[in-house]
C-alpha atoms as a PDB file:
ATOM      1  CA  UNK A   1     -45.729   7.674 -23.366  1.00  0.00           C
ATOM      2  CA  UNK A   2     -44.340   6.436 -26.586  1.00  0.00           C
ATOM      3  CA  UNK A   3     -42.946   3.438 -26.551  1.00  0.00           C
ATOM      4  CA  UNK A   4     -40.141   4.414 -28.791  1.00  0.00           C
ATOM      5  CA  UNK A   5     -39.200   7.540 -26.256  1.00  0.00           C
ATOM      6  CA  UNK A   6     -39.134   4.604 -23.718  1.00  0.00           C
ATOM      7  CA  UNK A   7     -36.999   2.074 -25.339  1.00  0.00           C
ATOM      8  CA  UNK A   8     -34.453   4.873 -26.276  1.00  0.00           C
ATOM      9  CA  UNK A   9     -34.090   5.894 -22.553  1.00  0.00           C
ATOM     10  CA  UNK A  10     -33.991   2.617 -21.415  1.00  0.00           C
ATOM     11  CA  UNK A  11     -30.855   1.806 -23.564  1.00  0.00           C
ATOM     12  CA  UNK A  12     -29.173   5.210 -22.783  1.00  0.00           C
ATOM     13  CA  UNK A  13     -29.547   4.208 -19.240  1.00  0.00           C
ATOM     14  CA  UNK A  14     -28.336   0.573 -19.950  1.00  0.00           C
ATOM     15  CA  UNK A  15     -25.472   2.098 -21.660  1.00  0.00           C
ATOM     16  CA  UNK A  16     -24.522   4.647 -19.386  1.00  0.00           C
ATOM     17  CA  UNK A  17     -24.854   1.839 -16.564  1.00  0.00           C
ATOM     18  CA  UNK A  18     -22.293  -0.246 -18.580  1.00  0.00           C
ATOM     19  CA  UNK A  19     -19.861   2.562 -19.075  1.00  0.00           C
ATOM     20  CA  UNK A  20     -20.305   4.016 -15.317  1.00  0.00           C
ATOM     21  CA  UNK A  21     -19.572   0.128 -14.779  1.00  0.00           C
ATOM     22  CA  UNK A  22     -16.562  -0.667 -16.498  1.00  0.00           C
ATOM     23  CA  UNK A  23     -15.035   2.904 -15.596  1.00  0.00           C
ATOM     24  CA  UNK A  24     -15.609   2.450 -12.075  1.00  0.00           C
ATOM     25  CA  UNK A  25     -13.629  -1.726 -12.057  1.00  0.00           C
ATOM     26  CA  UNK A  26     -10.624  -0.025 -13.501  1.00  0.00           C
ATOM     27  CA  UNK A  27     -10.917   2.238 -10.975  1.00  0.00           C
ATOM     28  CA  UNK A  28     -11.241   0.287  -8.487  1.00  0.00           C
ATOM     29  CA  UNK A  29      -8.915  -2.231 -10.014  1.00  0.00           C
ATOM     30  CA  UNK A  30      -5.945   0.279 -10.483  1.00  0.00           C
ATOM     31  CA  UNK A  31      -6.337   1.969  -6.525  1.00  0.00           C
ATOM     32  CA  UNK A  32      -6.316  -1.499  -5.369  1.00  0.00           C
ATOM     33  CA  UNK A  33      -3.201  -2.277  -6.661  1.00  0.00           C
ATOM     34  CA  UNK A  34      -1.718   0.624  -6.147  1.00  0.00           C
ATOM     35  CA  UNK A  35      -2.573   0.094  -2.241  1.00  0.00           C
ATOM     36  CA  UNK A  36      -1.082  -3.176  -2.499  1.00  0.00           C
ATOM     37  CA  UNK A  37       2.382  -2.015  -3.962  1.00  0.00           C
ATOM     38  CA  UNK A  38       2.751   0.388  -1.165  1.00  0.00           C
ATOM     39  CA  UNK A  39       1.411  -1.970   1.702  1.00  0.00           C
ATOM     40  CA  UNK A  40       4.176  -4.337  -0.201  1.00  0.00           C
ATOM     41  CA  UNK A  41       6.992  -1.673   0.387  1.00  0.00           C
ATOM     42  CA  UNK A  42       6.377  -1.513   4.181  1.00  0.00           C
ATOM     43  CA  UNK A  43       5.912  -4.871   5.040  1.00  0.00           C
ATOM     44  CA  UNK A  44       8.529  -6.496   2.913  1.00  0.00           C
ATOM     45  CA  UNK A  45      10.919  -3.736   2.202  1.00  0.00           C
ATOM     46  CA  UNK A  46      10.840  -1.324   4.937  1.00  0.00           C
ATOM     47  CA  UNK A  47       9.734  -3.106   8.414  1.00  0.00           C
ATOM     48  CA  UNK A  48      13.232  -6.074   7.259  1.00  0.00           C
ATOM     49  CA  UNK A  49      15.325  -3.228   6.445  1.00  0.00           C
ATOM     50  CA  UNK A  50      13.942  -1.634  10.047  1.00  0.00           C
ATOM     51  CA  UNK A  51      14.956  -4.473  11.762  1.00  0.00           C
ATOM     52  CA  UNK A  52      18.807  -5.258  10.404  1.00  0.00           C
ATOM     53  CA  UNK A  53      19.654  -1.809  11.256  1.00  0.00           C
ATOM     54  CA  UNK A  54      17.772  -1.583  14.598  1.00  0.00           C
ATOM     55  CA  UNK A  55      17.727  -5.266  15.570  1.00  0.00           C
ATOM     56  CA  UNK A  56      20.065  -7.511  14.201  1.00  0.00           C
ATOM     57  CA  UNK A  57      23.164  -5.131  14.158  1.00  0.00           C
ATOM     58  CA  UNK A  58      22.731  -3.002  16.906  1.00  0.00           C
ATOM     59  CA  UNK A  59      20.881  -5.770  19.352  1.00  0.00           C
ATOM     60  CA  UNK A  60      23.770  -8.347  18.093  1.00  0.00           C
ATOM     61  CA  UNK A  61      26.544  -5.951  18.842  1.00  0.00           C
ATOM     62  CA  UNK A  62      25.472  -5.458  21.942  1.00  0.00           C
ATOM     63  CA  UNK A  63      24.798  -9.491  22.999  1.00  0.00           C
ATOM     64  CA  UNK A  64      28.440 -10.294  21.208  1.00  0.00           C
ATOM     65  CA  UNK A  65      30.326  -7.804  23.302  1.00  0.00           C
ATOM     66  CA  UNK A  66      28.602  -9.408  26.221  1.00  0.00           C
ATOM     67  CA  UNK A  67      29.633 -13.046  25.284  1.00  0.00           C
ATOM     68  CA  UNK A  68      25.595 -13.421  25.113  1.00  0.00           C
ATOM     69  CA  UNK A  69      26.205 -15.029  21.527  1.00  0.00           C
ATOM     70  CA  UNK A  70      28.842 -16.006  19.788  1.00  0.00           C
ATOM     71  CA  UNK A  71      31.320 -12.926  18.758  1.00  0.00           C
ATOM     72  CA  UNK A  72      32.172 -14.840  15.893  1.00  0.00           C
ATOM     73  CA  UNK A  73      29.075 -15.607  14.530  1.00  0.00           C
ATOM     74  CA  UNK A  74      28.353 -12.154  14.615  1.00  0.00           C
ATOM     75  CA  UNK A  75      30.673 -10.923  12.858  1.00  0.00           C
ATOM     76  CA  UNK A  76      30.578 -13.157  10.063  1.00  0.00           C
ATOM     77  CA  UNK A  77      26.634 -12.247   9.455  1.00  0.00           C
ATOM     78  CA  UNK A  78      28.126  -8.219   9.370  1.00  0.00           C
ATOM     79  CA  UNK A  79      29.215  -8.749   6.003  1.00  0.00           C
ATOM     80  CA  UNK A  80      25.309 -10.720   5.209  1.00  0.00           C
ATOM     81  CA  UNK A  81      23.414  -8.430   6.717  1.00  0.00           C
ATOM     82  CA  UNK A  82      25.231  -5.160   4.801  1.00  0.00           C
ATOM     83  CA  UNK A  83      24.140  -7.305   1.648  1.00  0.00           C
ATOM     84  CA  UNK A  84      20.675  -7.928   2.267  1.00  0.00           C
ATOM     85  CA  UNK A  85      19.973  -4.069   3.549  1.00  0.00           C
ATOM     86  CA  UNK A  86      21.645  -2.746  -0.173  1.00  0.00           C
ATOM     87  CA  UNK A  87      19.167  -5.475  -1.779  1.00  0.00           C
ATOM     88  CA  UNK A  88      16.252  -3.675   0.104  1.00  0.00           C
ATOM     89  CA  UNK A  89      17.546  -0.098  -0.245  1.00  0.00           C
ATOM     90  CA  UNK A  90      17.577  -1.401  -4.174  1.00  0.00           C
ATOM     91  CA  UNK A  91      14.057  -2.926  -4.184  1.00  0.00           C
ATOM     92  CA  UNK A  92      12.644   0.188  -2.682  1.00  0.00           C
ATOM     93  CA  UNK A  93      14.632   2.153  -5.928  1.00  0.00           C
ATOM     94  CA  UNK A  94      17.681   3.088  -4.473  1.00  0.00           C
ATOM     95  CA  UNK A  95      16.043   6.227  -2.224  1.00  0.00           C
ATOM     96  CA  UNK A  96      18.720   8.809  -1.995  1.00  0.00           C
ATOM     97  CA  UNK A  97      18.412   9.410   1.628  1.00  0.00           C
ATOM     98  CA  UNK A  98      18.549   5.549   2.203  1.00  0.00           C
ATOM     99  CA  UNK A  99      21.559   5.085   0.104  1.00  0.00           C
ATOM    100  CA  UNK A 100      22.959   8.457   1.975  1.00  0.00           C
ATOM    101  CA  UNK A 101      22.774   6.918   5.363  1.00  0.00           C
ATOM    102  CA  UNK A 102      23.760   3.562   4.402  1.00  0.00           C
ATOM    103  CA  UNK A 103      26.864   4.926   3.213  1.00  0.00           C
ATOM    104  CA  UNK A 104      28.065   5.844   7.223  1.00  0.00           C
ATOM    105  CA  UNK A 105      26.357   3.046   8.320  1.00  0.00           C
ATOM    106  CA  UNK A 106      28.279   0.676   5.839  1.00  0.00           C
ATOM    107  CA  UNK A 107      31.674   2.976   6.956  1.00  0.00           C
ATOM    108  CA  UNK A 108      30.862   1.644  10.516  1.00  0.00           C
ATOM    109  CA  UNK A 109      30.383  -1.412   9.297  1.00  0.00           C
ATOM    110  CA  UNK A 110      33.328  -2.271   8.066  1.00  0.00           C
ATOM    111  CA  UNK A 111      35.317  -0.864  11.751  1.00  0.00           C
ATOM    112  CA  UNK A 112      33.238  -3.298  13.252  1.00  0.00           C
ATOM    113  CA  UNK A 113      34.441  -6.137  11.180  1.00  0.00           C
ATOM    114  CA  UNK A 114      38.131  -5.222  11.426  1.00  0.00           C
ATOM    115  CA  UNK A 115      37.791  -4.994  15.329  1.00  0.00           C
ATOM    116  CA  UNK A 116      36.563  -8.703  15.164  1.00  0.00           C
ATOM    117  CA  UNK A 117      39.221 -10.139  12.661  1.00  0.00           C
ATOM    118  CA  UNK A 118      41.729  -8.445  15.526  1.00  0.00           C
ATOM    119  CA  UNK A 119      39.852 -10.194  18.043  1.00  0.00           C
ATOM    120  CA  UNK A 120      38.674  -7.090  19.752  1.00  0.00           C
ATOM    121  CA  UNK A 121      35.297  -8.126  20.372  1.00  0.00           C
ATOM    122  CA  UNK A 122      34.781  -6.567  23.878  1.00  0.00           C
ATOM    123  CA  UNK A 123      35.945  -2.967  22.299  1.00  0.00           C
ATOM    124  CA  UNK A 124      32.814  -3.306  20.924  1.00  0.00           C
ATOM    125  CA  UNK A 125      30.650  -2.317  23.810  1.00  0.00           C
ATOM    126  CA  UNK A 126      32.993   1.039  23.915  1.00  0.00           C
ATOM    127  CA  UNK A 127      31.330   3.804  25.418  1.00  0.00           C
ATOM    128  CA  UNK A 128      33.032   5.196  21.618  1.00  0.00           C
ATOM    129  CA  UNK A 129      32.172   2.267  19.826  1.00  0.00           C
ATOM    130  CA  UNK A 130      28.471   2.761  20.608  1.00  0.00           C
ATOM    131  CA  UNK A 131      27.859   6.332  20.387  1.00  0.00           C
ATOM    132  CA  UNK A 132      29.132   6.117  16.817  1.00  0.00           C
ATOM    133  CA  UNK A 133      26.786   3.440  15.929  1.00  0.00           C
ATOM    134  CA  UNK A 134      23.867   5.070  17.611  1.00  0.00           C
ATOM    135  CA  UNK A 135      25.058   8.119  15.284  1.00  0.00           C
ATOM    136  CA  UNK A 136      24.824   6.115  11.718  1.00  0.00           C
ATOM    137  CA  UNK A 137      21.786   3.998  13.028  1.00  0.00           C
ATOM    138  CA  UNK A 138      19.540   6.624  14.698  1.00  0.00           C
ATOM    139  CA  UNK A 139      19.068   8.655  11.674  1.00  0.00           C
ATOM    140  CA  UNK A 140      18.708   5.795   9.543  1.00  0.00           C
ATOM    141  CA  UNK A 141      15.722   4.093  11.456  1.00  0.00           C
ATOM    142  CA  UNK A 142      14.046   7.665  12.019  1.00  0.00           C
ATOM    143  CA  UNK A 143      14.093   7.707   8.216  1.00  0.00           C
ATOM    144  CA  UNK A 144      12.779   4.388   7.327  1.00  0.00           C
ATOM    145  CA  UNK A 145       9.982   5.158  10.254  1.00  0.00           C
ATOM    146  CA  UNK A 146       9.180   8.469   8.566  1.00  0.00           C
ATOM    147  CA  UNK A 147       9.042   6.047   5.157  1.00  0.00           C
ATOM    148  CA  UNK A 148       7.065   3.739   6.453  1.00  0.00           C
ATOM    149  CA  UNK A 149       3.918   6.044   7.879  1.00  0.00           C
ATOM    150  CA  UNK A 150       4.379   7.890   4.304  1.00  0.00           C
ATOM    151  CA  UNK A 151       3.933   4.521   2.700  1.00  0.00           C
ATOM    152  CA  UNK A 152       1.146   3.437   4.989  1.00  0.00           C
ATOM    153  CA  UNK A 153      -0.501   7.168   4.091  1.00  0.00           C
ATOM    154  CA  UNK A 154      -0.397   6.695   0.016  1.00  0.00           C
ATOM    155  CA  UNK A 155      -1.696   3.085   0.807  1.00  0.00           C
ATOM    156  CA  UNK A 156      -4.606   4.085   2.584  1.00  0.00           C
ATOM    157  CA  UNK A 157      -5.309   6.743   0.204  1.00  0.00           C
ATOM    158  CA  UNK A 158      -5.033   4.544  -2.261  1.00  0.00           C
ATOM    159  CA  UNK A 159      -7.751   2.544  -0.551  1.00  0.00           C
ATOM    160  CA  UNK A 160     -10.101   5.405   0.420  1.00  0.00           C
ATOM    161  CA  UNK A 161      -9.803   6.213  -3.270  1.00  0.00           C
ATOM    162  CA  UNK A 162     -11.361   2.363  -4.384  1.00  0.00           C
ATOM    163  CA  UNK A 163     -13.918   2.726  -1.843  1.00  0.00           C
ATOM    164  CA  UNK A 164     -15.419   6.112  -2.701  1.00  0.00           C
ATOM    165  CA  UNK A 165     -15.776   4.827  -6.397  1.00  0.00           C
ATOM    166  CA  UNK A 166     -17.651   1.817  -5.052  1.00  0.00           C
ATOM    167  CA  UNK A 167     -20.103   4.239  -3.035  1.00  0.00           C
ATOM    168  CA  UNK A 168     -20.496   6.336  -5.975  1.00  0.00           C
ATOM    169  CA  UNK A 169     -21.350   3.562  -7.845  1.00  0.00           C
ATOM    170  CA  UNK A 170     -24.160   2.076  -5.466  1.00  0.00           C
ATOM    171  CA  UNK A 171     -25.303   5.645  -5.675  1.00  0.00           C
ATOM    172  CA  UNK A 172     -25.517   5.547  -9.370  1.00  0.00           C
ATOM    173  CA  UNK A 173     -26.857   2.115  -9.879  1.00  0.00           C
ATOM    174  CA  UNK A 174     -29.657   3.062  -7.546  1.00  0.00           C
ATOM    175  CA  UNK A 175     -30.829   5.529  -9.598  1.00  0.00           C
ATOM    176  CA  UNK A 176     -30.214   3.474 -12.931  1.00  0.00           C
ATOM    177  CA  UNK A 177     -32.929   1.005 -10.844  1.00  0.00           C
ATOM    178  CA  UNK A 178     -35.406   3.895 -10.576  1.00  0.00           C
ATOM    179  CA  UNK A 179     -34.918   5.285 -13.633  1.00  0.00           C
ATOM    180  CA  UNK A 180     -35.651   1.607 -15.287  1.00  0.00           C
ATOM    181  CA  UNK A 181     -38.563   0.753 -13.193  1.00  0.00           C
ATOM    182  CA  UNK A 182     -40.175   4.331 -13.984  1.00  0.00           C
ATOM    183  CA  UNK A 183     -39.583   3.618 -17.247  1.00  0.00           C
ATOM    184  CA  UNK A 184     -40.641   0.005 -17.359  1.00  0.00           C
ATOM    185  CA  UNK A 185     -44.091   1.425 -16.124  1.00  0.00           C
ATOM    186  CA  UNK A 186     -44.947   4.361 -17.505  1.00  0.00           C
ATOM    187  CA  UNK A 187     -46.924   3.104 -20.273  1.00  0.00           C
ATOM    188  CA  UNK A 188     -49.414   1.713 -17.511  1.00  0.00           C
ATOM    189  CA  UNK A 189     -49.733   5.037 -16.173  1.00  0.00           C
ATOM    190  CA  UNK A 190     -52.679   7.560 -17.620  1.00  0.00           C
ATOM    191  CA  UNK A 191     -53.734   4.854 -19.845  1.00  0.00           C
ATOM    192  CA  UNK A 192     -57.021   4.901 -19.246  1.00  0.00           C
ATOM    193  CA  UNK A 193     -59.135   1.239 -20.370  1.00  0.00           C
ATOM    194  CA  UNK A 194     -61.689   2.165 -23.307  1.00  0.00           C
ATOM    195  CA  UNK A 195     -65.291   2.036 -22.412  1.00  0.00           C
ATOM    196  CA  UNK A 196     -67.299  -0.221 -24.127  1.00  0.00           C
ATOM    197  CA  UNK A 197     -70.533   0.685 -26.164  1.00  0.00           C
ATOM    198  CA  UNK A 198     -72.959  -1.236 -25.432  1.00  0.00           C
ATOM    199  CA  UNK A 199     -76.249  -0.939 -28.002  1.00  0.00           C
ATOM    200  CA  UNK A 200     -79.243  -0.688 -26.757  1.00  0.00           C
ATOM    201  CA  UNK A 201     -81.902  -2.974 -28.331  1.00  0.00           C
ATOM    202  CA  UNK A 202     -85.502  -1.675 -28.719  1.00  0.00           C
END
């Protein structure tokens, strides 16, 4: 084979290699980070905001009305806790259906507190007192579950995303491999060694 023919493919496969290369890190680069910003949303957005609605207001109501922590301590973190939910209902962009549902859940809020500055802290454990805050809370932890498994969804396919260009990748450099060594030794093959004349002396 010509060694020119050879030294041409070998540099289109270099380059292609280098190309296929650099293509498939920004790939890879840009899924992975994309992965991470969701998996960032659940775990640092979502599962806090999950747990001031679900823990820390309704499981606190509950112990205060009992006496099983201090009423007023309680009721003095209502006004903290509201804060730090609209700071994570603002990292995650302000969601429509978050800020929807924070809206009641703020309204409730705000009954709560005004029962506790009038010292009504048993009225809290109401059989009306908590069907209204099971009816702002509910709907507002069914939606950040329902957030929170689409989050976990675009994460992951995010992820499956970096891996498949990774695979396809191996794939490609194996053949880049065989397509170099087949080219490295192809001008060994069919060249046959030139016999030799010998002269015969009389």
């Amino acid at each position: 084979m010509n060694p020119k023919i050879i030294t041409a493919a070998l540099a289109v496969v270099v380059v292609c290699f280098a190309g296929i290369g650099t293509l498939t890190v920004k790939s890879v680069s840009e899924n992975i980070a994309a992965s991470d910003r969701e998996f960032a949303l659940t775990s640092n957005v979502l599962s806090p905001l999950f747990d001031i609605y679900a823990l820390k207001i309704v499981d606190g109501q509950a112990k205060a009305s009992k006496a099983l922590i201090d009423p007023k301590e309680f009721c003095a973190s209502l006004t903290k806790l509201e804060t730090e939910a609209e700071r994570l209902i603002a990292e995650y962009n302000r969601h429509p259906e978050l800020v929807a549902q924070h809206t009641l859940v703020k309204a409730y809020l705000k009954k709560a507190r005004e029962m506790c500055d009038r010292g009504q802290i048993e009225a809290l454990n109401s059989s009306a007192m908590t069907a209204e805050l099971y009816a702002v809370i509910d709907p507002m932890t069914e939606l950040i579950n329902s957030l929170l498994l689409e989050n976990l969804s675009v994460s992951r396919k995010y992820k499956d995303a970096a891996d498949s260009a990774l695979i396809n990748f191996e794939r490609f450099s194996s053949v880049a491999a065989g397509l170099g060594i087949v080219f490295a030794v192809a001008p060994w093959i069919g060249n046959k060694p030139k016999s030799v004349k010998r002269k015969i002396k009389r």
